[in-house]
N, C-alpha and C. Protein backbone atom coordinates (compact mmCIF):
# COMPACT_ATOMS: atom_id res chain seq x y z
N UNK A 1 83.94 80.60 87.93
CA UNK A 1 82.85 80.50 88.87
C UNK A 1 83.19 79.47 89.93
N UNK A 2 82.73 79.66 91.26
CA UNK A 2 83.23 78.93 92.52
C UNK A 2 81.70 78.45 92.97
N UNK A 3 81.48 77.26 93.11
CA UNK A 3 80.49 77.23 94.28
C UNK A 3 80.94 76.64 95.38
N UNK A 4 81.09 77.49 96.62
CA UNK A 4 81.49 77.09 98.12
C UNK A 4 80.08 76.52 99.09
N UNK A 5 80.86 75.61 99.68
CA UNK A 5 79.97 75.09 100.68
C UNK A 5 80.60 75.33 101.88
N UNK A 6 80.05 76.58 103.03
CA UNK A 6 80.41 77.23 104.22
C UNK A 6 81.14 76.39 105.11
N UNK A 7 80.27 75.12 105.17
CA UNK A 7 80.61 73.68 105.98
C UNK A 7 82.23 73.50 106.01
N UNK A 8 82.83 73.92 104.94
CA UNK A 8 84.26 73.23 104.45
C UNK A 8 85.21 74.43 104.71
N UNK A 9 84.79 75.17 105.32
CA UNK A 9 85.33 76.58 105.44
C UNK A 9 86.02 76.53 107.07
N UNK A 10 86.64 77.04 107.38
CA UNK A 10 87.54 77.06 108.89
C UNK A 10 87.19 78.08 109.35
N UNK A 11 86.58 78.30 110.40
CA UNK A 11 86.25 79.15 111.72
C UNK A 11 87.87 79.56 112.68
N UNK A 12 87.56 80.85 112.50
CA UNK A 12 88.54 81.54 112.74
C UNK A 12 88.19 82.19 113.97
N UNK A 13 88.37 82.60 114.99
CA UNK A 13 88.27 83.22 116.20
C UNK A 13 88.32 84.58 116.17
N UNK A 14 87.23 85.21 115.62
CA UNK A 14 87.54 87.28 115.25
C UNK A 14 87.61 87.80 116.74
N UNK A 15 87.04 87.67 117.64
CA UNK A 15 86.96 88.28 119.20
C UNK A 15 86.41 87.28 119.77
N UNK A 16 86.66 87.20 121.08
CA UNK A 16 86.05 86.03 122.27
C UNK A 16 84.58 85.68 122.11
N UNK A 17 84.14 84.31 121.54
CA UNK A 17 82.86 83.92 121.43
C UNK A 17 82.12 84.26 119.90
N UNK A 18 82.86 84.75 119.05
CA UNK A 18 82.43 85.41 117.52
C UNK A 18 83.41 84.46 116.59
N UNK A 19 82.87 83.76 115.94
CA UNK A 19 83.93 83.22 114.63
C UNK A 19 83.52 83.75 112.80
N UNK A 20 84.95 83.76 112.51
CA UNK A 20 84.09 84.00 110.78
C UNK A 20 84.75 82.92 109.83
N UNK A 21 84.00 83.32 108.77
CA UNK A 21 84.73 82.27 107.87
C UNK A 21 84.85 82.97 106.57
N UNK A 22 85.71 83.11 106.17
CA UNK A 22 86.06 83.63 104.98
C UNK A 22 85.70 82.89 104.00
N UNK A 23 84.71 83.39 103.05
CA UNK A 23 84.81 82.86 101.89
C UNK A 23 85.43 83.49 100.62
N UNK A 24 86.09 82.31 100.27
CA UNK A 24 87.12 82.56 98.83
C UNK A 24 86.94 83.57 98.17
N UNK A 25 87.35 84.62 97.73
CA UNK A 25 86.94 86.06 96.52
C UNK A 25 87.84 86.14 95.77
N UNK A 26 87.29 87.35 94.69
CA UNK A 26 88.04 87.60 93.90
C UNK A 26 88.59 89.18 94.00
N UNK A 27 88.80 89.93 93.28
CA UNK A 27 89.84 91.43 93.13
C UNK A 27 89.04 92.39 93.67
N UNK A 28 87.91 92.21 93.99
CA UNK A 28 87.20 93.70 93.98
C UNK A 28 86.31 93.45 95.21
N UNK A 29 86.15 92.19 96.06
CA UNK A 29 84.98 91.98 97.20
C UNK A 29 85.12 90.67 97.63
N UNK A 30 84.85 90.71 99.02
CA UNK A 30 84.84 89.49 99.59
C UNK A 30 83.58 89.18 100.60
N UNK A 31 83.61 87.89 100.71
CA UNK A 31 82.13 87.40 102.12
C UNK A 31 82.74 87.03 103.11
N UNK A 32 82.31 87.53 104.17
CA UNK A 32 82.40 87.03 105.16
C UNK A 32 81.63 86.51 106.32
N UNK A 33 81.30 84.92 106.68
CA UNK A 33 80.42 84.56 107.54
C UNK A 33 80.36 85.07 108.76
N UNK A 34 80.09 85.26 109.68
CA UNK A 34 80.33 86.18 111.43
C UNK A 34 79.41 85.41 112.11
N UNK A 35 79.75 84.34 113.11
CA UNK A 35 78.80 84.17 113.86
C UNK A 35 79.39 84.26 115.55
N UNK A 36 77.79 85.26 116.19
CA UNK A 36 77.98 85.81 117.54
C UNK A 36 77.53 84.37 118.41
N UNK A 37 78.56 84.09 119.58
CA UNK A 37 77.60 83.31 120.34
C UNK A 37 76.82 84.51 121.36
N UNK A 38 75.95 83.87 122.50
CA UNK A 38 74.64 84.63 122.88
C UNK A 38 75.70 86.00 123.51
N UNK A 39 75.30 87.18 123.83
CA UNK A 39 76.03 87.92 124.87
C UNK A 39 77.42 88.24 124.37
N UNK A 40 77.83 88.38 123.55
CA UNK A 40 79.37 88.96 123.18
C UNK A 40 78.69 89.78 121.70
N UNK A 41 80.37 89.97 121.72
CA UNK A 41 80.38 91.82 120.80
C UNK A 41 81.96 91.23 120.20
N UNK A 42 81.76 92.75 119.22
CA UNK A 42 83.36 93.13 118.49
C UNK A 42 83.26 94.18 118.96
N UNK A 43 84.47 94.84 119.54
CA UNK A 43 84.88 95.89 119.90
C UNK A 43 84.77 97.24 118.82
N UNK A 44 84.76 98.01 119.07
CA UNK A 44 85.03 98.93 117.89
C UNK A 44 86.12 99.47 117.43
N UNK A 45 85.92 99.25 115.89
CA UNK A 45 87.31 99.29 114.92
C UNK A 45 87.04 100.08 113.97
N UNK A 46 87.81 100.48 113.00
CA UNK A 46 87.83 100.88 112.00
C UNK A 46 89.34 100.41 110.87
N UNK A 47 88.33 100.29 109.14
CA UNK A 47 89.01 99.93 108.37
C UNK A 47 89.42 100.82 107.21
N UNK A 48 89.80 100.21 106.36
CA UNK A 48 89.53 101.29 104.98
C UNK A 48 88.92 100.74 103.81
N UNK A 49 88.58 99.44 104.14
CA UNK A 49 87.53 98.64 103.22
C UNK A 49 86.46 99.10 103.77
N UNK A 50 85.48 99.46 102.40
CA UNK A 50 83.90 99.11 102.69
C UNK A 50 83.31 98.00 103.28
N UNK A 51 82.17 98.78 103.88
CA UNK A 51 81.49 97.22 104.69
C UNK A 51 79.80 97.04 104.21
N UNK A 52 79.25 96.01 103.63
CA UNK A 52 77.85 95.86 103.67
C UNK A 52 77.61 94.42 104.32
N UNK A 53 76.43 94.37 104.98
CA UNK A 53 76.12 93.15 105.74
C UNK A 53 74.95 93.21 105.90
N UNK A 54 74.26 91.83 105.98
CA UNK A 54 73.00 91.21 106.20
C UNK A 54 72.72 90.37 107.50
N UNK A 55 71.58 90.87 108.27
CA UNK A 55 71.45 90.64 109.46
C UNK A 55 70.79 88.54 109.06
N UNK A 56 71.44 87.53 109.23
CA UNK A 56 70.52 86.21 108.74
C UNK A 56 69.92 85.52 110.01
N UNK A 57 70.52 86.21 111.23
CA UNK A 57 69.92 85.18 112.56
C UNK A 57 70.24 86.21 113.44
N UNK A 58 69.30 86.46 114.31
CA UNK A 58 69.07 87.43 115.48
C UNK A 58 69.19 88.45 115.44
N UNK A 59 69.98 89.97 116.18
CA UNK A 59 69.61 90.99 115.65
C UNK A 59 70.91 91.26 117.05
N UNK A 60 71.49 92.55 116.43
CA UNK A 60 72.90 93.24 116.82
C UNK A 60 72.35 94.45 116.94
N UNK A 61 73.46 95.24 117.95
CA UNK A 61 73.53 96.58 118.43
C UNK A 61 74.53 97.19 117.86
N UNK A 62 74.70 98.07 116.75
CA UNK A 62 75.98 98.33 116.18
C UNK A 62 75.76 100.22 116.83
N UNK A 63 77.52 100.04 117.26
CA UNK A 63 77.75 101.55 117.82
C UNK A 63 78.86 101.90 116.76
N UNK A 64 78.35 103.24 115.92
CA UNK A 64 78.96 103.54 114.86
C UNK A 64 79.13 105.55 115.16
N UNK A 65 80.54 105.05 115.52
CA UNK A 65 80.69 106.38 116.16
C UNK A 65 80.13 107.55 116.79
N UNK A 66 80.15 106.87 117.79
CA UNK A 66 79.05 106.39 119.13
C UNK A 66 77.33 106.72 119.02
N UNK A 67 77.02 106.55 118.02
CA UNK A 67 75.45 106.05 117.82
C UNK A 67 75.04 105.11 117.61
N UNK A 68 74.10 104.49 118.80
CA UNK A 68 74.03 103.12 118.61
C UNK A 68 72.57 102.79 117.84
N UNK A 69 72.21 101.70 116.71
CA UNK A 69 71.67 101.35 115.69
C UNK A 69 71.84 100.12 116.01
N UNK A 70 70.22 99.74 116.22
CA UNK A 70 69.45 98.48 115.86
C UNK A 70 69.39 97.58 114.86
N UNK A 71 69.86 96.26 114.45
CA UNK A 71 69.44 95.67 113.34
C UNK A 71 69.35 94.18 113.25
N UNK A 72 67.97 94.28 113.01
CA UNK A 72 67.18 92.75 113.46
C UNK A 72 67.29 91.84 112.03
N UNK A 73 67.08 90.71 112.18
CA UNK A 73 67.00 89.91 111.10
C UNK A 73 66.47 89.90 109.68
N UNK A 74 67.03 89.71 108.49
CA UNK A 74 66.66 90.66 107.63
C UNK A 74 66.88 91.80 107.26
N UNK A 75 67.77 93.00 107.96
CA UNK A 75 68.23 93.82 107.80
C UNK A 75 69.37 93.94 107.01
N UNK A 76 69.51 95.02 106.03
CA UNK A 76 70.52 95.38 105.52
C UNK A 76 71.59 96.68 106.29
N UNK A 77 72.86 96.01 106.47
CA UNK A 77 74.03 97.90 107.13
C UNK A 77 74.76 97.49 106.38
N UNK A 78 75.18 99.03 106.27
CA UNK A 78 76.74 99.74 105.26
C UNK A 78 77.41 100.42 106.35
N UNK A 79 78.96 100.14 106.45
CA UNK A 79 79.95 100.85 106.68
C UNK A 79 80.49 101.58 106.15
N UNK A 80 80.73 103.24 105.84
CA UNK A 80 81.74 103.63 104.64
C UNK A 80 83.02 103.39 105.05
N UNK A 81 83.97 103.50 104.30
CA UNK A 81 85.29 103.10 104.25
C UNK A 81 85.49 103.99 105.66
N UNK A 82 86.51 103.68 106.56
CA UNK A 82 87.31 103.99 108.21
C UNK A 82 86.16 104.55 108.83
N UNK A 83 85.30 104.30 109.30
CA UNK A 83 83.83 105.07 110.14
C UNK A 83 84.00 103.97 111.33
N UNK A 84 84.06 103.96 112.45
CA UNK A 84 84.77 103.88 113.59
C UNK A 84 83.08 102.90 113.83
N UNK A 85 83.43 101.48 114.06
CA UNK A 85 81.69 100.97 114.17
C UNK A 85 82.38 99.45 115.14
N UNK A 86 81.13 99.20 116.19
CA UNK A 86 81.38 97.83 117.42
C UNK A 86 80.12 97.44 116.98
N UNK A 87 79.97 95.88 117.47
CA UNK A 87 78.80 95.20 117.24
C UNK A 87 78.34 94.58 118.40
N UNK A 88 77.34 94.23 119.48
CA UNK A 88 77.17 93.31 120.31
C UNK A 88 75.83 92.68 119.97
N UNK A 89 75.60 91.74 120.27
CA UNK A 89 74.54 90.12 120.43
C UNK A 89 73.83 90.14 121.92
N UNK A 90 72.73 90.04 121.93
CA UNK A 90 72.33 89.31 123.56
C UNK A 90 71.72 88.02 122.93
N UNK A 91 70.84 87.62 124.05
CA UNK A 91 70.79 86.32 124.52
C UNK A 91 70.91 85.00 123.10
N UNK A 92 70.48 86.00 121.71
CA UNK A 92 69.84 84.81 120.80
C UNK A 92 70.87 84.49 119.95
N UNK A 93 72.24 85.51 120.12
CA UNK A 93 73.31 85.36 119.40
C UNK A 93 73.15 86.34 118.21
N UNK A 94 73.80 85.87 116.92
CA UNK A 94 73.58 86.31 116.07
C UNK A 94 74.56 85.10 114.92
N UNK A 95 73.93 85.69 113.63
CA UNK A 95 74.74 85.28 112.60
C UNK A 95 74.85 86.21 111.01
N UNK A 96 75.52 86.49 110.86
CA UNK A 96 75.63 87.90 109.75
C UNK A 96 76.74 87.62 108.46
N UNK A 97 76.37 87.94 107.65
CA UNK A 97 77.03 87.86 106.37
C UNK A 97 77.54 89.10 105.71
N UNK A 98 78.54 89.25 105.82
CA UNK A 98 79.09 90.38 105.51
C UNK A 98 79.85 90.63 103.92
N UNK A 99 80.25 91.69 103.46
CA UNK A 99 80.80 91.82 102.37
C UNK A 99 81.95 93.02 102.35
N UNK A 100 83.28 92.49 102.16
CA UNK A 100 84.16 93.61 102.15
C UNK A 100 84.61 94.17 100.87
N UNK A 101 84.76 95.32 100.41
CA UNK A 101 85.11 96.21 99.41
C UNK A 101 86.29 96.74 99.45
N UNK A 102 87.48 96.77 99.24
CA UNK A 102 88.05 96.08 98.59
C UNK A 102 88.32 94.41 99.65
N UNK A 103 88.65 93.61 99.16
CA UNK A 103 89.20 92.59 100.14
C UNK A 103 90.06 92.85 101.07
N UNK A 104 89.65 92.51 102.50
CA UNK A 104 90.61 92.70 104.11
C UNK A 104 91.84 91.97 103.05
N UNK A 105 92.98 92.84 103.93
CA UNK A 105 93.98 91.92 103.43
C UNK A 105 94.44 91.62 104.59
N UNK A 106 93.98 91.72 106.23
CA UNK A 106 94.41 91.05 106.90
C UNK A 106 92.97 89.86 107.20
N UNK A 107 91.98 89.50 106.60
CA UNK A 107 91.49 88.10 106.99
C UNK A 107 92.14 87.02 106.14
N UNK A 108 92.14 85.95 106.15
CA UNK A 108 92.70 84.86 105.60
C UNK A 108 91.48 83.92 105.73
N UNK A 109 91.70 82.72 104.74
CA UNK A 109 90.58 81.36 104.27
C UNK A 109 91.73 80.10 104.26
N UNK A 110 91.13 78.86 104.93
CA UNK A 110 91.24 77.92 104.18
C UNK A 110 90.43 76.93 104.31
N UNK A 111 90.17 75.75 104.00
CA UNK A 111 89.12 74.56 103.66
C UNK A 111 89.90 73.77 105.13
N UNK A 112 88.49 73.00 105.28
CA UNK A 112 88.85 71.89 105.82
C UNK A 112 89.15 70.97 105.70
């Protein structure tokens, strides 16, 4: 058992104005912190990890092969594995907690 404190975690630069922070996992799932500053986006990508995420501060425009979907604070989204999905933020930003299935093996963690 791990208990992490986010604080000690390194902000990583995912796209211009968006940082995440990886938190530590194990074999089968990982977290990932995402925070939007006001007015920026992630481009749209696709993976072959599953995606679930929780909307915790403001509310995103996700375009998921090319339908775009609302999701305000408090909200729960799923990605299925390679489904082609972008995210953008206006003015209030955002901040989102994500969960990958199997673990990205291209994000990386370390402490501060």
């Amino acid at each position: 058992m791990y208990v992490i404190n986010p604080n000690r975690l390194e902000k990583i630069e995912a796209a211009k104005g968006v940082t995440r922070q990886v938190i530590p996992f194990g074999d089968r799932l990982m977290f990932v912190l995402f925070e939007f500053q006001p007015y920026t986006s992630v481009p749209e990508h696709r993976h072959p990890e599953e995606q679930m995420g929780l909307v915790l501060k403001g509310k995103t425009e996700f375009n998921v092969e090319g339908k775009v979907m609302v999701a305000e604070e408090g909200a729960v989204y799923w990605f299925p594995s390679n489904v082609k999905h972008g995210s953008k933020v206006g003015a209030e930003g955002g901040l989102f907690l994500d969960v990958f299935s199997p673990p990205r093996k291209d994000f990386t963690y370390s402490t501060k």
